[in-house]
Protein backbone atom coordinates (compact mmCIF):
# COMPACT_ATOMS: atom_id res chain seq x y z
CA UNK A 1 3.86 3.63 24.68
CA UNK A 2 4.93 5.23 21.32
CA UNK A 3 7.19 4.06 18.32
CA UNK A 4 7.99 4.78 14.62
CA UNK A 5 8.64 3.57 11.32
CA UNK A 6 9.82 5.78 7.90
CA UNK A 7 11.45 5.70 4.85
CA UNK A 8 12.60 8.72 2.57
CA UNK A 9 16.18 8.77 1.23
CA UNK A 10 15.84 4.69 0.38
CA UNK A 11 12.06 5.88 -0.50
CA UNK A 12 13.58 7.59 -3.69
CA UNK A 13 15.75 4.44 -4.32
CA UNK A 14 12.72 2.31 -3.80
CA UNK A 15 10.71 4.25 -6.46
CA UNK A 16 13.55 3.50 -8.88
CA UNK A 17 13.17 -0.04 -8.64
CA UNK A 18 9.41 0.39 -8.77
CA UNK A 19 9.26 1.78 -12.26
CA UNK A 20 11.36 -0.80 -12.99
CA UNK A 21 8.88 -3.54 -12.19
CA UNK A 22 6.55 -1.46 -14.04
CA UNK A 23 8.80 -2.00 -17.48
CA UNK A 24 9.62 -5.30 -17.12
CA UNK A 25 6.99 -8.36 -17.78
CA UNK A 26 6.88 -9.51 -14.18
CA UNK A 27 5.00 -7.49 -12.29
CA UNK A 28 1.70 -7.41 -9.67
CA UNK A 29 -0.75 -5.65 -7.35
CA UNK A 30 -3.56 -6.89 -6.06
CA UNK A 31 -5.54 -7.00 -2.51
CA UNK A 32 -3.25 -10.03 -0.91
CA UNK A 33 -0.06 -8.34 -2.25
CA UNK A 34 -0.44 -4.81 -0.72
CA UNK A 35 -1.74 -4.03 2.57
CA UNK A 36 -3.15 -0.49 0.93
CA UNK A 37 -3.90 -1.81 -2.25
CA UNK A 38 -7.46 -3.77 -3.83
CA UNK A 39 -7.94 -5.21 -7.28
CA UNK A 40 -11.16 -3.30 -8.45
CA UNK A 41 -10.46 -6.30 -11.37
CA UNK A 42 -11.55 -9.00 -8.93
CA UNK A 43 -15.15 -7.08 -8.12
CA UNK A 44 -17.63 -8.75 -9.65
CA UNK A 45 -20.26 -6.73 -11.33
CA UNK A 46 -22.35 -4.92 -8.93
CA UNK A 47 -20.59 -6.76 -5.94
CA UNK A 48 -18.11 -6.56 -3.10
CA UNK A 49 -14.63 -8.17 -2.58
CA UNK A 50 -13.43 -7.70 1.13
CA UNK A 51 -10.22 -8.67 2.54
CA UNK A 52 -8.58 -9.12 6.09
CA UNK A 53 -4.61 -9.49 6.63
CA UNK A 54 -1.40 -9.69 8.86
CA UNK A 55 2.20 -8.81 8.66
CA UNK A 56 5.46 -9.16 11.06
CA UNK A 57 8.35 -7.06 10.00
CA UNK A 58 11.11 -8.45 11.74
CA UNK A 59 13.52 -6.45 13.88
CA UNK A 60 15.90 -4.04 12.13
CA UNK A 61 18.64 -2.17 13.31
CA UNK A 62 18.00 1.78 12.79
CA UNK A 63 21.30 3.20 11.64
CA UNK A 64 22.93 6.22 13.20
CA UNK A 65 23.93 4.49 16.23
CA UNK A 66 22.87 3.97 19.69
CA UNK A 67 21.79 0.32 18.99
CA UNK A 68 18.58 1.37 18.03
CA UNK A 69 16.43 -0.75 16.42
CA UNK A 70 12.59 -1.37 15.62
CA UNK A 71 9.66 -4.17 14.77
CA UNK A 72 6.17 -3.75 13.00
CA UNK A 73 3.05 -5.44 13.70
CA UNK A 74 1.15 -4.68 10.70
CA UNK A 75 -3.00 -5.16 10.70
CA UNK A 76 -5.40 -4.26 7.69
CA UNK A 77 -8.55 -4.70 6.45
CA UNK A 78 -10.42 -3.78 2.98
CA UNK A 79 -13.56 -3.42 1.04
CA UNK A 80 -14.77 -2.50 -2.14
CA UNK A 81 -17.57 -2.67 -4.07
CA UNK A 82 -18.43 -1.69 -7.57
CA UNK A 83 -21.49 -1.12 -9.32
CA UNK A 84 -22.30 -0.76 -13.39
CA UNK A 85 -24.97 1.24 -14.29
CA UNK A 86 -26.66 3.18 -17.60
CA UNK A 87 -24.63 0.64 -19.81
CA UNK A 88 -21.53 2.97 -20.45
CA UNK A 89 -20.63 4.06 -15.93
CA UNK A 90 -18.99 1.94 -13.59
CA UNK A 91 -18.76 3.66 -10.05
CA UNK A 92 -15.83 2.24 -7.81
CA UNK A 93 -15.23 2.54 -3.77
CA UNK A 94 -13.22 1.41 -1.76
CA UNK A 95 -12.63 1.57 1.98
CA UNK A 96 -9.34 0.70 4.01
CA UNK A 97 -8.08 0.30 7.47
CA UNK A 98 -5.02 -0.37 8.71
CA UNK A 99 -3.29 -0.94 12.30
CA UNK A 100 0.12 -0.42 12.36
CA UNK A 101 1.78 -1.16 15.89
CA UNK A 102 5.69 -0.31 16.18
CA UNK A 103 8.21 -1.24 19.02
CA UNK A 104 11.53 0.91 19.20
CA UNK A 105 14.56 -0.08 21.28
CA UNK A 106 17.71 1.43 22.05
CA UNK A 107 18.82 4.99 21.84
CA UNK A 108 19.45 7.28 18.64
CA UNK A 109 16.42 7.61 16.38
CA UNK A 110 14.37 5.37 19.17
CA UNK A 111 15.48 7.63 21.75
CA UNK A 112 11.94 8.58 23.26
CA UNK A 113 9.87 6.40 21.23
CA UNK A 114 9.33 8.34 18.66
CA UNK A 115 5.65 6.74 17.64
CA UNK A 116 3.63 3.91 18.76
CA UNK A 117 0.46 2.49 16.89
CA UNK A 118 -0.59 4.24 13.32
CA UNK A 119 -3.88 4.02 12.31
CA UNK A 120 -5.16 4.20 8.31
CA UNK A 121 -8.45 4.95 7.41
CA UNK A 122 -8.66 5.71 3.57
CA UNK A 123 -11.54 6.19 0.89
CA UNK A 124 -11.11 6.36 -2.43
CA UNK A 125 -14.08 6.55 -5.08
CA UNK A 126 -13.75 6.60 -8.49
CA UNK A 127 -16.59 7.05 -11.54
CA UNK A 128 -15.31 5.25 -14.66
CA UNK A 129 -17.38 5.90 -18.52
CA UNK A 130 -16.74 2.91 -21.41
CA UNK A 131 -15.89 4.93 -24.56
CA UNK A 132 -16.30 1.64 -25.96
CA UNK A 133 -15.52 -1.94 -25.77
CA UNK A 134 -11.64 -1.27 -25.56
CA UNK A 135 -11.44 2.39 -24.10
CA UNK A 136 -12.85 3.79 -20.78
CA UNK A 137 -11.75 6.99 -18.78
CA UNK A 138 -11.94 7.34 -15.28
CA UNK A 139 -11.78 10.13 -12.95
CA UNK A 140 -12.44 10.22 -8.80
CA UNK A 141 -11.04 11.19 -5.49
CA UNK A 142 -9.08 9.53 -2.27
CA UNK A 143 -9.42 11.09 1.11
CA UNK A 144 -7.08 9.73 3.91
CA UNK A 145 -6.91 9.86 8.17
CA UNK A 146 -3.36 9.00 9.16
CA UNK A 147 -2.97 9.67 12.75
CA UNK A 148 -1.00 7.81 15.63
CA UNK A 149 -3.35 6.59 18.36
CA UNK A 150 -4.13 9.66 20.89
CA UNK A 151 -3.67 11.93 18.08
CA UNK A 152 -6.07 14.40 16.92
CA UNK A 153 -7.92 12.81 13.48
CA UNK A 154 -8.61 16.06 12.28
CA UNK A 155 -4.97 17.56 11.75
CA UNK A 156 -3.94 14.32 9.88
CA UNK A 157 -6.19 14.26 7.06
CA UNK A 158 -5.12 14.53 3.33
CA UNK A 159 -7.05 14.52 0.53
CA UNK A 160 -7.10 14.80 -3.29
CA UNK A 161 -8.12 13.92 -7.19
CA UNK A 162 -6.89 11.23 -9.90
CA UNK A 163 -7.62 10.87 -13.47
CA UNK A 164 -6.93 7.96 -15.64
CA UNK A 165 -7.43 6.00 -18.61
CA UNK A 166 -7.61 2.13 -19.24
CA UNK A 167 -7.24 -0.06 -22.36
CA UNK A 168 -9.00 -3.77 -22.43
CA UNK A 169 -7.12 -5.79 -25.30
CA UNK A 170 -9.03 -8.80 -24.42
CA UNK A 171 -9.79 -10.98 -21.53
CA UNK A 172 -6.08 -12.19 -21.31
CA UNK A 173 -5.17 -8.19 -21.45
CA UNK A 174 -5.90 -5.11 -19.06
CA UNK A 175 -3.86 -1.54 -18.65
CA UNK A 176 -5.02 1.43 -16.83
CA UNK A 177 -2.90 4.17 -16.28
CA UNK A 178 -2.95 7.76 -14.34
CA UNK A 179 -2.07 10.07 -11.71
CA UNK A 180 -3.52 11.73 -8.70
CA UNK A 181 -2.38 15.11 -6.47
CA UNK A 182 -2.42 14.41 -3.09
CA UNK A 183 -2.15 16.59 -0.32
CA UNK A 184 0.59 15.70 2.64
CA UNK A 185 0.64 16.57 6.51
CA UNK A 186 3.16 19.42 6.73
CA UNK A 187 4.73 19.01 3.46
CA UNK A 188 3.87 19.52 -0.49
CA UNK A 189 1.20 17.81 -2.47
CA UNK A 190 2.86 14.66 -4.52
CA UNK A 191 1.62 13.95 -7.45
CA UNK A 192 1.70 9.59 -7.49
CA UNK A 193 0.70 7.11 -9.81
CA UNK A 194 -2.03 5.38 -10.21
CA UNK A 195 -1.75 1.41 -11.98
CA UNK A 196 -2.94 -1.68 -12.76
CA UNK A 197 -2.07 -3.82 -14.72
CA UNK A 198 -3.51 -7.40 -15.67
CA UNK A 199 -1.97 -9.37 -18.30
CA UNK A 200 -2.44 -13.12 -18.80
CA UNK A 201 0.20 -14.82 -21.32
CA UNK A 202 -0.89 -18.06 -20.76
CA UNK A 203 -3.33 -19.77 -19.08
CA UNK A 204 -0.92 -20.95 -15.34
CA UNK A 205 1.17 -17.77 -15.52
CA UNK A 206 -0.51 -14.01 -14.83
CA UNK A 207 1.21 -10.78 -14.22
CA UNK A 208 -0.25 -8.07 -12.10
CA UNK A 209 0.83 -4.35 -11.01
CA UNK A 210 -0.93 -1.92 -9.36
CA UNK A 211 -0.60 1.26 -7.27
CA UNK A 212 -2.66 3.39 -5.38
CA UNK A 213 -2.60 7.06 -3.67
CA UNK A 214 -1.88 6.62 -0.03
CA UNK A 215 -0.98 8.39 3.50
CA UNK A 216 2.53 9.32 2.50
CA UNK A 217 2.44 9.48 -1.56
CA UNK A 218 1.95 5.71 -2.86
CA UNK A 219 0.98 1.88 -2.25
CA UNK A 220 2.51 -0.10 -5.14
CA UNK A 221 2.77 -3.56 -6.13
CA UNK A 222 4.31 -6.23 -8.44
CA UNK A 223 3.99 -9.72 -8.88
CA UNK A 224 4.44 -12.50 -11.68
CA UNK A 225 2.11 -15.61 -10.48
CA UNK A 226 2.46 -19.27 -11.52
CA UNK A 227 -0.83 -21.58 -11.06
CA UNK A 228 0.87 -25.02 -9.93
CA UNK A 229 -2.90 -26.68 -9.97
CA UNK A 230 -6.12 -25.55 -10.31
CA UNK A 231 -6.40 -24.49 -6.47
CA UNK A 232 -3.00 -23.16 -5.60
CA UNK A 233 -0.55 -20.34 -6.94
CA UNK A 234 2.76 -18.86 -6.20
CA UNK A 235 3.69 -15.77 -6.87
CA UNK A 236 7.28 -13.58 -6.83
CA UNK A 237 6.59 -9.63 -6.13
CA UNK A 238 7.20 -6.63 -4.46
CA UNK A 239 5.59 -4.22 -2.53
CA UNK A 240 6.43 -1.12 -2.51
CA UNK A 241 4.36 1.54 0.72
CA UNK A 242 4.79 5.04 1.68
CA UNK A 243 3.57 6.31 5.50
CA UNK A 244 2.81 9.71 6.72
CA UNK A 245 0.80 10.53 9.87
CA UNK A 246 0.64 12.74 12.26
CA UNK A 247 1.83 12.22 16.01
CA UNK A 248 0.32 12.43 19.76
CA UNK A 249 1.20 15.38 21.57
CA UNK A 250 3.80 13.36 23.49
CA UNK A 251 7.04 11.65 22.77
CA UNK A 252 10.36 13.30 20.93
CA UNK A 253 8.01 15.61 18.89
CA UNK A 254 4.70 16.36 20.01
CA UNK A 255 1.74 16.71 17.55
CA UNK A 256 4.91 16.32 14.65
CA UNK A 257 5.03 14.00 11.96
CA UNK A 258 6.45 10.75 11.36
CA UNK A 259 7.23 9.13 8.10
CA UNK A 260 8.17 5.24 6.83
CA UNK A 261 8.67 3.60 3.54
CA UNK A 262 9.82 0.99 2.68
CA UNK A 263 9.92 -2.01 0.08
CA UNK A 264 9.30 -5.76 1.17
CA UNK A 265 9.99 -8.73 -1.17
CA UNK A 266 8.24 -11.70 -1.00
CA UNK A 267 6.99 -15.10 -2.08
CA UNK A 268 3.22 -16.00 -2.10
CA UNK A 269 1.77 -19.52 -1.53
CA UNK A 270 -2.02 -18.61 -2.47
CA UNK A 271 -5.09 -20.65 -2.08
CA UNK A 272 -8.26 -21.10 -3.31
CA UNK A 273 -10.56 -22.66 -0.81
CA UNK A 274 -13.94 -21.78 -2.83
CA UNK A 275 -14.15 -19.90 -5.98
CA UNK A 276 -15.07 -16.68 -3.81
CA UNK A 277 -12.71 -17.50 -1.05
CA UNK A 278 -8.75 -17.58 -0.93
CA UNK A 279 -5.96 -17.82 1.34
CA UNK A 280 -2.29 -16.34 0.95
CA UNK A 281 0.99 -17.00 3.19
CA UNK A 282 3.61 -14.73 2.56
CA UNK A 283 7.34 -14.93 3.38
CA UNK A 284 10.53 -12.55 2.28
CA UNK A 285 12.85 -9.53 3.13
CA UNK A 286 11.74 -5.35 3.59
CA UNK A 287 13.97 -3.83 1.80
CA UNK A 288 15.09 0.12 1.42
CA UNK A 289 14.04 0.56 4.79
CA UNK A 290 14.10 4.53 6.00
CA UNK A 291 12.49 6.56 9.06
CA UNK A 292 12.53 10.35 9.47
CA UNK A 293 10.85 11.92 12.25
CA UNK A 294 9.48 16.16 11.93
CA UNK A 295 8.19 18.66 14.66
CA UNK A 296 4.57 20.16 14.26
CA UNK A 297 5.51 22.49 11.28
CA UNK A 298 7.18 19.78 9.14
CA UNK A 299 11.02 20.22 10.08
CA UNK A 300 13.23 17.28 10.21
CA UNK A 301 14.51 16.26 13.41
CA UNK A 302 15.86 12.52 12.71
CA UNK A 303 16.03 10.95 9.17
CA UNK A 304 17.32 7.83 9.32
CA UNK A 305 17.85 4.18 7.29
CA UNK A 306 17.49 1.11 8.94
CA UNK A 307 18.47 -2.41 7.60
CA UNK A 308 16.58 -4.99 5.83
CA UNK A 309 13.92 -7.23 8.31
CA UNK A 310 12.29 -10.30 7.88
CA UNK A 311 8.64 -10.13 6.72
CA UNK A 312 6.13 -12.72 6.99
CA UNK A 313 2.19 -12.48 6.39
CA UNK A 314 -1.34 -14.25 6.02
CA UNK A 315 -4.24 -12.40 4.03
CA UNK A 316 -7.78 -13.72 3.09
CA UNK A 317 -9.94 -12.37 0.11
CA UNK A 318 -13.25 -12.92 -0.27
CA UNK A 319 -16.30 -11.47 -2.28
CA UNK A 320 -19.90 -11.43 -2.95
């Protein structure tokens, strides 16, 4: 059984509100906020932070008619480990898989069910060098599988290089800030950020952004976070993904391409259990929801928006 999920034309309106998050002081992206996204921050020197999550995005109706319509079971799982060495090198990687398992109903852009289950796997590795105390420059790579299950692993691999630069002001202060090219399955090379951002004002309220090269261009997000007691947090933010794999040589478009963005809301309830162990519940809306659908050379056969869904998720983080 095959299904779908894709977001382009709100993808662009999405983006807008992204870099809007990025200006303004309430803003966040760490491990429990994006299913493609891990806070290198949280790795403790030579050590490993893991994490394990779940999300429901609700049913949607997929405009264009035909009462289609579409839910996501989302499933993901993280790792990454950093190591300091020779005083001045820090060397980063990271390693990421994600299930993604759609359901289409109805005619129109569901007609045929256009994908079922989307797998993830992505690596990214980055080398960083302290200029000093304050200054550090980092450079590294991200290679990515996106295919649907039954789909040949090979043909949906991208791949490409990012460059940044981070400033420490203090403890309470932490930018880094870059960009990596990234190839695409039948289509151009994006160029996408790459973020993070850790700033504590004061001691119960944190902000946090980050973004990341993904299948489809970028995995962003925001959040501001307010620590009600010691153990627990809530948080406000977005999350902002872009999805590009490749299909099965069934279905509507055989060995095509399928494509979904879109931008979930949400509040956080976080917990920490142990000081290496937390727990996060999240609730809100997906937002700027958009499918499109392309044959085997990259030539768009359905493009479609779809309307906001309910999304709901767990995710634990722990480390070593």
């Amino acid at each position: 059984m095959r299904n779908q999920f894709n977001l382009r034309s709100r993808g662009r309106f999405a983006l807008t509100l992204l870099a809007v998050a990025l200006v303004l002081p309430c803003t966040i992206a760490r491990a429990q906020d994006a299913e493609e996204t891990l806070d290198e921050e949280s790795a403790p020197q030579a050590g490993f932070v893991g994490e394990v999550g779940y999300a429901w995005q609700g049913e949607s109706d997929i405009d264009g008619g035909g009462g289609a319509s579409m839910h996501v079971n989302r499933f993901d799982v993280g790792l990454l480990g950093r190591l300091d060495f020779a005083e001045r090198f820090r060397w980063t990687n990271s390693l990421f898989y994600a299930a993604n398992d759609y359901k289409f109903d109805g005619g129109g852009f569901s007609a045929g069910n256009p994908w079922g289950t989307v797998n993830t796997l992505r690596l990214q590795t980055k080398l960083r060098f302290a200029i000093d105390e304050q200054w550090g420059i980092s450079a590294g790579g991200v290679f990515t599988f996106a295919p649907e299950s039954g789909a040949d692993w090979g043909d949906s691999f991208t791949g490409g290089g990012l460059l940044a630069a981070d400033y420490r002001a203090s403890k309470d202060f932490m930018v880094s800030l870059g960009a990596a090219v990234v190839s695409q399955i039948e289509d151009d090379a994006r160029v996408v950020p790459s973020v993070i951002l850790v700033w504590t004002p004061q001691d119960e309220w944190a902000v946090r952004v980050g973004a990341v090269p993904a299948s489809g261009g970028a995995a962003a997000a925001a959040e501001v976070a307010y620590r009600i007691a010691e153990p627990v947090e809530i948080g406000l933010g977005a999350l902002y993904n872009q999805r590009r794999f490749r299909l099965d040589d069934g279905g509507p478009a055989p060995d095509g391409v399928g494509e979904d963005d879109n931008l979930p809301v949400r509040l956080r309830l976080g917990w920490n259990a142990l000081p290496n162990l937390s727990f996060n519940a999240l609730a809100g809306v997906a937002l700027a929801g958009s499918l499109q659908l392309d044959d085997r050379s990259g030539n768009t056969l359905r493009d479609q928006n779809y309307d906001p869904a309910p999304y709901v998720g767990l995710r634990m983080i722990g480390s070593l």
